[in-house]
N, C-alpha and C. Protein backbone atom coordinates (compact mmCIF):
# COMPACT_ATOMS: atom_id res chain seq x y z
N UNK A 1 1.05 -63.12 -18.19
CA UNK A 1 1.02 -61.70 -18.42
C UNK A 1 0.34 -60.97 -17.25
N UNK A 2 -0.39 -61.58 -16.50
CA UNK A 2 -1.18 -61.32 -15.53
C UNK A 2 -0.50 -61.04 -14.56
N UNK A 3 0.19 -61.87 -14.23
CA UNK A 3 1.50 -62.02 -12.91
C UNK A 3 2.22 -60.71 -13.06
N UNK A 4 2.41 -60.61 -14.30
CA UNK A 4 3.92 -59.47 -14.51
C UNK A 4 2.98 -58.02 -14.16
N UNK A 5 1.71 -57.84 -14.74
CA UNK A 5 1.39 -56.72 -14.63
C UNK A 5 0.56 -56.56 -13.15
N UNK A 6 0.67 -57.66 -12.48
CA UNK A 6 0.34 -57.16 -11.21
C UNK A 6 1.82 -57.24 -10.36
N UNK A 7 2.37 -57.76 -10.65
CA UNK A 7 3.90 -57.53 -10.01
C UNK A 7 4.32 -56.32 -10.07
N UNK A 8 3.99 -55.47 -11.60
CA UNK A 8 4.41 -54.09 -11.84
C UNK A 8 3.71 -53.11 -10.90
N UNK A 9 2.34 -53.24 -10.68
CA UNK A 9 1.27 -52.18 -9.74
C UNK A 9 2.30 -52.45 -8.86
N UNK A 10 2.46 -53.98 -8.19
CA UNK A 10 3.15 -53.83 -6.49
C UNK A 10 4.00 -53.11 -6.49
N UNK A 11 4.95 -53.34 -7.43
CA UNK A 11 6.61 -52.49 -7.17
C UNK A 11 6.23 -51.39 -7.34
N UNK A 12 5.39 -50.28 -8.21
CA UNK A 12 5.11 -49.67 -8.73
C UNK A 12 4.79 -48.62 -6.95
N UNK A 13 3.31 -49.08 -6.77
CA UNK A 13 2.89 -49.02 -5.11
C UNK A 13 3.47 -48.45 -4.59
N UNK A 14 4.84 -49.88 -4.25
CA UNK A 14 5.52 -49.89 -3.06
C UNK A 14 6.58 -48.87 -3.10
N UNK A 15 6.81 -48.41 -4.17
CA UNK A 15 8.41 -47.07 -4.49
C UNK A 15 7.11 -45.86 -4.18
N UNK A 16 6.21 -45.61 -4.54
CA UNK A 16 5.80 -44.27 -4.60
C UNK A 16 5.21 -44.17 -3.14
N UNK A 17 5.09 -45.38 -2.55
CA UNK A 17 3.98 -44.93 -1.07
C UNK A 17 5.66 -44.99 -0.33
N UNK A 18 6.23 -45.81 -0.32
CA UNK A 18 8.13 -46.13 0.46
C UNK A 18 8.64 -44.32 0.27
N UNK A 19 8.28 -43.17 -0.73
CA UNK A 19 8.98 -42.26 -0.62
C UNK A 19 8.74 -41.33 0.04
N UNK A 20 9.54 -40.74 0.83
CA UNK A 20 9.80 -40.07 1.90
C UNK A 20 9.63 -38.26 0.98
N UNK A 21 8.75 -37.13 1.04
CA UNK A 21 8.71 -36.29 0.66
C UNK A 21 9.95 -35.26 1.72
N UNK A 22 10.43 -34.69 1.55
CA UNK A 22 11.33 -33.73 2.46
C UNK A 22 10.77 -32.37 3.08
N UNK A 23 10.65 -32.05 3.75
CA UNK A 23 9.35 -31.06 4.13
C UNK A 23 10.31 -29.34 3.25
N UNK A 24 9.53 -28.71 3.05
CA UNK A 24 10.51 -27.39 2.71
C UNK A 24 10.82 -26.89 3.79
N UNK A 25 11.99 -25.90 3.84
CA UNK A 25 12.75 -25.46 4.69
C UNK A 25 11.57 -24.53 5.27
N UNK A 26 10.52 -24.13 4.49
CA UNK A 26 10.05 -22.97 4.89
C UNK A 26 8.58 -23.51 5.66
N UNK A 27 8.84 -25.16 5.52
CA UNK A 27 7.35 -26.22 6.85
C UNK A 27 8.02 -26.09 8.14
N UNK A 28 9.52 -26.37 8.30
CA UNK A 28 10.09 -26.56 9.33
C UNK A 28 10.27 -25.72 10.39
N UNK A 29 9.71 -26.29 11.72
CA UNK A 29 9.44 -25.51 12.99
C UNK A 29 10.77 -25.14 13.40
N UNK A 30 10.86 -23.81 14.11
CA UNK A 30 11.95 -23.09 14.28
C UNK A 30 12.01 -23.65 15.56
N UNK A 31 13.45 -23.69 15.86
CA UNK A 31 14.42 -23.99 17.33
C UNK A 31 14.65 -22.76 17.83
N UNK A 32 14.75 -23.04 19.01
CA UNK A 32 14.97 -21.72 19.61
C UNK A 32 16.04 -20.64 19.39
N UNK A 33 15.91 -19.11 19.62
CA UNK A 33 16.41 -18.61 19.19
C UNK A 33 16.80 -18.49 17.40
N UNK A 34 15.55 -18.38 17.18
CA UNK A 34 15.61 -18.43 15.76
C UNK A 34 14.78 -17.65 15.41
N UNK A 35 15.26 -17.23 14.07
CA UNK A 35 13.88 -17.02 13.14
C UNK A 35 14.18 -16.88 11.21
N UNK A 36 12.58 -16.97 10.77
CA UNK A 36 12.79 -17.10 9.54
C UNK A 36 12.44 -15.57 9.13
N UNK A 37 12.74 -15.87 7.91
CA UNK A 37 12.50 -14.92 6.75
C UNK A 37 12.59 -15.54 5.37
N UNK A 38 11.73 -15.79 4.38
CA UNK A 38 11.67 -16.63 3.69
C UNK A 38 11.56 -17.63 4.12
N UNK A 39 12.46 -18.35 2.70
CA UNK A 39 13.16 -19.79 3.10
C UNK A 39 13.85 -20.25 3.99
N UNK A 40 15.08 -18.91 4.73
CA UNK A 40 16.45 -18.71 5.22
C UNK A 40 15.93 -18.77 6.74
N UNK A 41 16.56 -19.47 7.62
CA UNK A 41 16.47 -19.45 9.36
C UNK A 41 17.41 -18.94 9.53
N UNK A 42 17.53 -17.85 10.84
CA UNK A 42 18.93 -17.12 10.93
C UNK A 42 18.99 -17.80 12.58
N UNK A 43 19.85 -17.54 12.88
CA UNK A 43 20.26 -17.68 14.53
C UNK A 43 20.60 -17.10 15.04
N UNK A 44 20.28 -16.64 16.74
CA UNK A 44 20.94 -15.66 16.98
C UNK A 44 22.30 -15.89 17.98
N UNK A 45 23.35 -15.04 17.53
CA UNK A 45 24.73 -15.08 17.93
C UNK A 45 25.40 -14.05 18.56
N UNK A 46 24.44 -12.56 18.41
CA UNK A 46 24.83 -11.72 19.13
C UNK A 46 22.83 -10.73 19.33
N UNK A 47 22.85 -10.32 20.73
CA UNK A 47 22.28 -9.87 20.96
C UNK A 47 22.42 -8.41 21.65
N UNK A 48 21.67 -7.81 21.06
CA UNK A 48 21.89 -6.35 21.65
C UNK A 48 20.87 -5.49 22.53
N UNK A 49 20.83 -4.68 23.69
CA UNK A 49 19.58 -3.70 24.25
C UNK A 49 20.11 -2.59 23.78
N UNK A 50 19.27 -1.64 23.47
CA UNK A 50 19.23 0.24 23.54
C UNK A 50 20.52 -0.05 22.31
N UNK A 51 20.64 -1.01 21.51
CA UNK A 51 21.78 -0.94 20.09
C UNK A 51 21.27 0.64 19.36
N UNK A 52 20.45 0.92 18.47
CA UNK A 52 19.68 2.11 17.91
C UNK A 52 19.21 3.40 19.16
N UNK A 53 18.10 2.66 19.54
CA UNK A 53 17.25 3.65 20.09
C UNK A 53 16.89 3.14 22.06
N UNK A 54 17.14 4.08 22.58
CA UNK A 54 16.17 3.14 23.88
C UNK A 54 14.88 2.69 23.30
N UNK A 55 14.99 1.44 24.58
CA UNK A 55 13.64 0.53 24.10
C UNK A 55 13.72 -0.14 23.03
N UNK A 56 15.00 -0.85 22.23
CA UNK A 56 15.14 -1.46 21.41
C UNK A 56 16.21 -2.65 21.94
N UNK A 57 15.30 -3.97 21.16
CA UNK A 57 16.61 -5.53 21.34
C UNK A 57 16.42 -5.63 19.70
N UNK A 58 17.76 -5.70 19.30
CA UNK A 58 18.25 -6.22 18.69
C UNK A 58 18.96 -7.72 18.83
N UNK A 59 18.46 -8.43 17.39
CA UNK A 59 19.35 -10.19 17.51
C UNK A 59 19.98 -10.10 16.20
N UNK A 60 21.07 -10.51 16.00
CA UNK A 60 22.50 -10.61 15.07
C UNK A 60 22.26 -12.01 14.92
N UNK A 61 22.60 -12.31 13.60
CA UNK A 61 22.97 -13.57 13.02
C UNK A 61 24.11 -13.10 11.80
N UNK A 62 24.81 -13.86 11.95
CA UNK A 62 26.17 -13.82 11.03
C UNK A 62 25.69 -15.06 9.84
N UNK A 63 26.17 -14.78 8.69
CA UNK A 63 25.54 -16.04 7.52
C UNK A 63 26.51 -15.95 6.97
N UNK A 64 27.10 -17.07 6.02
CA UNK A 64 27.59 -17.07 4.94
C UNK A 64 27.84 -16.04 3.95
N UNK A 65 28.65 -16.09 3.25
CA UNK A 65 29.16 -15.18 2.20
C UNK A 65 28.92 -13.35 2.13
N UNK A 66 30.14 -13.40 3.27
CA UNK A 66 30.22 -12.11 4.20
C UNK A 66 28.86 -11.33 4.45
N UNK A 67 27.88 -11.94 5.20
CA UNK A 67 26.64 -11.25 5.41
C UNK A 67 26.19 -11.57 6.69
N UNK A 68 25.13 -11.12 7.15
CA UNK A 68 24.24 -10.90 8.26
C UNK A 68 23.05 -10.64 8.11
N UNK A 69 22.28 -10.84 9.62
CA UNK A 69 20.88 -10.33 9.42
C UNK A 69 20.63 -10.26 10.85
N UNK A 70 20.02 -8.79 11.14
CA UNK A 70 19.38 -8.25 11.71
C UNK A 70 18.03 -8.51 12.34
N UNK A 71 17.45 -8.64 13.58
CA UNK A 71 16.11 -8.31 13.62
C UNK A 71 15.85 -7.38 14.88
N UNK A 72 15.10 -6.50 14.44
CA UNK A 72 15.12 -5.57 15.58
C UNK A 72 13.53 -5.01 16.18
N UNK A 73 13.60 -5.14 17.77
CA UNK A 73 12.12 -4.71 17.81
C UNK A 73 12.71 -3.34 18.67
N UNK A 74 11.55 -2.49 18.70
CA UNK A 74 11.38 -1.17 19.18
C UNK A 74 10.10 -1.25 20.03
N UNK A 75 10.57 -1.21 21.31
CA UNK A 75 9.26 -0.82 22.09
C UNK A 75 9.32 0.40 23.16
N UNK A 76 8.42 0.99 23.66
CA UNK A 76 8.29 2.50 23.90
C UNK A 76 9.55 1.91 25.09
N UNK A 77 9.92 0.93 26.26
CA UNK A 77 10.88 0.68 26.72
C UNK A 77 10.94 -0.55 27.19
N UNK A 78 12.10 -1.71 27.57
CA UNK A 78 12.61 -2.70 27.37
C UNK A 78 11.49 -3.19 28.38
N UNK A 79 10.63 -4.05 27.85
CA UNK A 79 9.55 -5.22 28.81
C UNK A 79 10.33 -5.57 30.28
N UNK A 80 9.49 -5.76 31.45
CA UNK A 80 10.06 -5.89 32.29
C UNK A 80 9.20 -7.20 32.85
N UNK A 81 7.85 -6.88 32.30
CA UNK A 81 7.06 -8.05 32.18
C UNK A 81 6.73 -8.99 31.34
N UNK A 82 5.94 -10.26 31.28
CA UNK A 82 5.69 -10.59 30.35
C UNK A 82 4.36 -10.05 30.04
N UNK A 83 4.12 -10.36 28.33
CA UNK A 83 2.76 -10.06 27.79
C UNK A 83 2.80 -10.22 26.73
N UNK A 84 1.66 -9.49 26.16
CA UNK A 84 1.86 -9.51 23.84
C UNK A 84 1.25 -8.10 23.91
N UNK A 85 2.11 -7.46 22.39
CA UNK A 85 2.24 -6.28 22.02
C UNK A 85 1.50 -6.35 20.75
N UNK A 86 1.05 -5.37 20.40
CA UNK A 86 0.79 -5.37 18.67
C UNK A 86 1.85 -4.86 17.93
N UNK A 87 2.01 -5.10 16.71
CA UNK A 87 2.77 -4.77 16.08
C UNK A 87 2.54 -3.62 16.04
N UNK A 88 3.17 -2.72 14.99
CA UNK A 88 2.76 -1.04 14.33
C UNK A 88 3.71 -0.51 13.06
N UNK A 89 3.20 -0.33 12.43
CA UNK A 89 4.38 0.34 11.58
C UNK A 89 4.74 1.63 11.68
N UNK A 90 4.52 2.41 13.62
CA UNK A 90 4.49 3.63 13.50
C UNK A 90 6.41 3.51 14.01
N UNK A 91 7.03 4.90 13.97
CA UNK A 91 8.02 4.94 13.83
C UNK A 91 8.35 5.32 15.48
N UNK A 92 7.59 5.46 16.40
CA UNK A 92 7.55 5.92 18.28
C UNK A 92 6.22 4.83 18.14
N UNK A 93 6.91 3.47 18.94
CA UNK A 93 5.26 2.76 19.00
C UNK A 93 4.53 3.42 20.76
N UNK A 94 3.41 3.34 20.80
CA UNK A 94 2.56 3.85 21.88
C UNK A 94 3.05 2.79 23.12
N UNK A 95 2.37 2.44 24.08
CA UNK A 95 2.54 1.78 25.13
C UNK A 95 1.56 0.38 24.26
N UNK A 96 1.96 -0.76 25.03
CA UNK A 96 1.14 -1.97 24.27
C UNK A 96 1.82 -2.51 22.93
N UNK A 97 2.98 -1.48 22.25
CA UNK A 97 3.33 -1.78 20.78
C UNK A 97 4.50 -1.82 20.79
N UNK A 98 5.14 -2.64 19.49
CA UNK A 98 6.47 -2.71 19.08
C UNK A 98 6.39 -2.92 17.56
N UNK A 99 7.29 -1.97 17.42
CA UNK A 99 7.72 -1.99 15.56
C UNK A 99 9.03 -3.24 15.58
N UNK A 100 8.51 -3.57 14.32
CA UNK A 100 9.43 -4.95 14.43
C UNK A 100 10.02 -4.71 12.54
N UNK A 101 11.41 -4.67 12.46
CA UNK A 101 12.27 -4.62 11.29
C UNK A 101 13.05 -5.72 11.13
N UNK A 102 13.81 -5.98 9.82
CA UNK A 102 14.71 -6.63 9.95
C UNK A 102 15.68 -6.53 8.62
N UNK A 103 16.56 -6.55 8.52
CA UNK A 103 17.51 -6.72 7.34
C UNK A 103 18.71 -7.43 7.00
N UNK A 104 18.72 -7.82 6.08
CA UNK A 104 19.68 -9.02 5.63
C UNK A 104 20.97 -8.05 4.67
N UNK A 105 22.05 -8.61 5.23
CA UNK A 105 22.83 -8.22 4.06
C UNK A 105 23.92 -9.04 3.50
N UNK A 106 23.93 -9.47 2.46
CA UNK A 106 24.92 -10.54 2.03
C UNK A 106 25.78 -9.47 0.10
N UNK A 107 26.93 -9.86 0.35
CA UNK A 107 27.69 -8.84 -0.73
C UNK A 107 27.54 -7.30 -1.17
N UNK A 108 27.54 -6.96 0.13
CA UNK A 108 27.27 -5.52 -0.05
C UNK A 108 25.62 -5.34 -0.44
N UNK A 109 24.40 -6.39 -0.44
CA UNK A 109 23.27 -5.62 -0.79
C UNK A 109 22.44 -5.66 0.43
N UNK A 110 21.74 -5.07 0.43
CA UNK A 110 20.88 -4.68 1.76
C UNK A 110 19.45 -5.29 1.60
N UNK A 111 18.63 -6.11 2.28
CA UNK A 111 17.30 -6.56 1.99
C UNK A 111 16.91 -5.98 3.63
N UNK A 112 15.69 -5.20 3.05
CA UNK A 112 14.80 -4.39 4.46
C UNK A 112 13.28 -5.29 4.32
N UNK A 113 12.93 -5.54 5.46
CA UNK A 113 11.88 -6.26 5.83
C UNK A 113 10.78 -5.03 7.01
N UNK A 114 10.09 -4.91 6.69
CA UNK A 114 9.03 -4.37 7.66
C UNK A 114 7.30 -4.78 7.37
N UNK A 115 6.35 -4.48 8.56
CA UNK A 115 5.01 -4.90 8.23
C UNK A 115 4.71 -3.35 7.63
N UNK A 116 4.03 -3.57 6.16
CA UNK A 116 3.13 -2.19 5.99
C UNK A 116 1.97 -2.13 6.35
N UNK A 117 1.51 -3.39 6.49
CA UNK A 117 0.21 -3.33 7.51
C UNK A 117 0.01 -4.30 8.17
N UNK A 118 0.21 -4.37 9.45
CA UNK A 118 0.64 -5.14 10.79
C UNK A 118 -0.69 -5.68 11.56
N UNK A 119 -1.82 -5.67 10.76
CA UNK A 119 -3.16 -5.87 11.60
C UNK A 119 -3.46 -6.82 12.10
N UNK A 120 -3.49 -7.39 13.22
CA UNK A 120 -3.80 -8.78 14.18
C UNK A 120 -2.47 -9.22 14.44
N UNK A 121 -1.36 -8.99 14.05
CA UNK A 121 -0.13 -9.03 14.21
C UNK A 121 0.65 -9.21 15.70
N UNK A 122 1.10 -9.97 16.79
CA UNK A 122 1.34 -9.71 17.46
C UNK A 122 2.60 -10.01 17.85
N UNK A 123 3.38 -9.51 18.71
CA UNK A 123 4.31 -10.20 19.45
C UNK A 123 4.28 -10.51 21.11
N UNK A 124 4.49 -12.14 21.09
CA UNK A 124 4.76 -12.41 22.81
C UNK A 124 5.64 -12.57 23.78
N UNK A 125 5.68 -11.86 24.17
CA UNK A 125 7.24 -11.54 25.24
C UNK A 125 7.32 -12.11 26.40
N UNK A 126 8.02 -12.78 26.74
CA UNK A 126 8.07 -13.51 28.02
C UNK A 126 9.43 -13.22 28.74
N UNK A 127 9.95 -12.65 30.09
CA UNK A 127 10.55 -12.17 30.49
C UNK A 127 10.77 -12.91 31.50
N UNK A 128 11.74 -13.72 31.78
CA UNK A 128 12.35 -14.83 32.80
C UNK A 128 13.66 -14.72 33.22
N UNK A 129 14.07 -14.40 34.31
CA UNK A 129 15.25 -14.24 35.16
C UNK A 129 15.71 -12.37 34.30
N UNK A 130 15.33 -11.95 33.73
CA UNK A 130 15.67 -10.76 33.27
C UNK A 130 15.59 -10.76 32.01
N UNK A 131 15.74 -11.90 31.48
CA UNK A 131 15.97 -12.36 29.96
C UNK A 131 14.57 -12.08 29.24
N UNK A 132 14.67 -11.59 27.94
CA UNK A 132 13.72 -11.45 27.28
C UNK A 132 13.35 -12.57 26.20
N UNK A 133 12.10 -13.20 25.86
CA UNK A 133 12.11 -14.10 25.29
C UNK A 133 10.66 -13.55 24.00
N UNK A 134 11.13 -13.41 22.54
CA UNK A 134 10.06 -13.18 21.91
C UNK A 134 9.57 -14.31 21.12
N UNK A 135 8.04 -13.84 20.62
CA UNK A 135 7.87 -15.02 19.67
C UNK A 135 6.86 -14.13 18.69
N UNK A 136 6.64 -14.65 17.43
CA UNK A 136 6.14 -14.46 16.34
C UNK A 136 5.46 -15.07 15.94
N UNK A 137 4.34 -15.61 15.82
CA UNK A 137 3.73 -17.06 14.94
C UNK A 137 3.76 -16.71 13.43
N UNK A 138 3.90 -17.65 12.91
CA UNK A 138 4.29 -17.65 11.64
C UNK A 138 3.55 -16.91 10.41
N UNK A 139 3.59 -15.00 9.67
CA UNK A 139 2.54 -14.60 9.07
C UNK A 139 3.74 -14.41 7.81
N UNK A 140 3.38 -13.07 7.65
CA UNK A 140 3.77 -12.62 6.28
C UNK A 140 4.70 -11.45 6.63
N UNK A 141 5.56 -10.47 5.85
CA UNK A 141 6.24 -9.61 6.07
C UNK A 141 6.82 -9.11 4.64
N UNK A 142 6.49 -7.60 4.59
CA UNK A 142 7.23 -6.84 3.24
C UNK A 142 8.34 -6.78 3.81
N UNK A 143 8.97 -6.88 1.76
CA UNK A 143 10.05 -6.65 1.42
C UNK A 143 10.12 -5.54 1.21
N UNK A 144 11.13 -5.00 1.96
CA UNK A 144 11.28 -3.40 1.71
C UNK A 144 9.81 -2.51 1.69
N UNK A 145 9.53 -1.57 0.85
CA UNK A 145 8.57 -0.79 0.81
C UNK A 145 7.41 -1.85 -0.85
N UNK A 146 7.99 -2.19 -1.08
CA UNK A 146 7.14 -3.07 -2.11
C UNK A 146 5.97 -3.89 -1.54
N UNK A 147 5.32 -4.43 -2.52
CA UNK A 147 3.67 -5.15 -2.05
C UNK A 147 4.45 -6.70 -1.90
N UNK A 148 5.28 -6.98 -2.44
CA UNK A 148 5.72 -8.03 -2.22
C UNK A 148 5.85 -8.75 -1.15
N UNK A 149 5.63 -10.22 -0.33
CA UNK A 149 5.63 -10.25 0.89
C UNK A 149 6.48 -11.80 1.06
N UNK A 150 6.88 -12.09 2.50
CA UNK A 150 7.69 -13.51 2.27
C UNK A 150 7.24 -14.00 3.80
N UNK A 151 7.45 -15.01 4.15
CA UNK A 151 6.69 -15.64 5.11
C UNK A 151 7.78 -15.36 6.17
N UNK A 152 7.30 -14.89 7.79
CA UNK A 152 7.87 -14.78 8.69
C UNK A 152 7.69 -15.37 10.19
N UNK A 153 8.74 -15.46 10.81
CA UNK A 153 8.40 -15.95 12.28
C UNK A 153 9.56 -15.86 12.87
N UNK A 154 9.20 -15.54 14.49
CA UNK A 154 10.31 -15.35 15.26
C UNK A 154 10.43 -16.18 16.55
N UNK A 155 11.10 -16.81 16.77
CA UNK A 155 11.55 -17.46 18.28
C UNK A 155 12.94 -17.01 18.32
N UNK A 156 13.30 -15.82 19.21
CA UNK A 156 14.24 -15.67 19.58
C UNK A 156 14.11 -15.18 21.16
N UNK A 157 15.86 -15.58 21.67
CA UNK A 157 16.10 -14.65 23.29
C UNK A 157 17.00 -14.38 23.50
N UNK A 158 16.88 -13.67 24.72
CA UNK A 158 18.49 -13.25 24.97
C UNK A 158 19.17 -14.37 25.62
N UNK A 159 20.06 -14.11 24.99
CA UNK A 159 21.34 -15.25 25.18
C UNK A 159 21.88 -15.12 27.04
């Protein structure tokens, strides 16, 4: 009886330490030209300058079930250098800043993402051969105008 119930611990052991946990989509380090929102990584496939407003890049990702998503920064005008900006949730950011949005739309519904309060927040821009390269480290970001918030990060560039 002895045998069997230490035979059972081993097998027992060996299946639970042998299993492989799967990391969530939302542990996994972004590849370039990417970014999250939530759970969801978008990619970027089309990139845009001065799309809205001067002083704005826009990155396009096309998704599944006729939708897209947006991310768009606004800065007083297109980096020529590299550096890091603060975020802002003002609507004309100052020199030093960029408002950073984004929106998803899948079946006709619209999901708006912005910081309502952007404090320590930054973005780092790195500007190589002309190309703009941003990054995000990984914080938080409202949904729409609600308190609600979903985890964010950006590695994207121009293509």
């Amino acid at each position: 009886m002895r045998k069997i119930l230490l035979a059972a611990i081993f097998l027992l052991s060996t299946v639970v330490l042998s299993c492989n946990k799967k990391d969530d989509p939302i542990d996994q380090p972004l590849s370039e030209n990417s970014w999250r929102i939530g759970s969801t990584i978008y990619k970027t496939r089309v990139c845009h300058r001065h799309l809205y407003e001067q002083g704005s890049i826009a990155f396009e990702d096309t998704v599944t079930n006729s939708g897209m998503c947006q991310l768009y920064f606004l800065f007083p005008a297109i980096p020529v250098t590299s550096g890091t900006y603060k975020v802002t949730g003002k609507d004309t950011p100052a020199a030093g800043e960029v408002r950073v949005t984004a929106i998803t739309s899948s079946n006709g519904l619209d999901n708006y993402y912005m910081f309502s309060d952007p404090t320590g927040v930054t973005v780092t821009v790195t500007v190589n051969g002309g190309k703009i390269h941003l990054s995000i480290p990984e914080t938080e970001i409202n949904k729409g105008t609600s308190s609600d918030k979903v985890k964010f990060a950006v590695l994207a560039g121009e293509l």
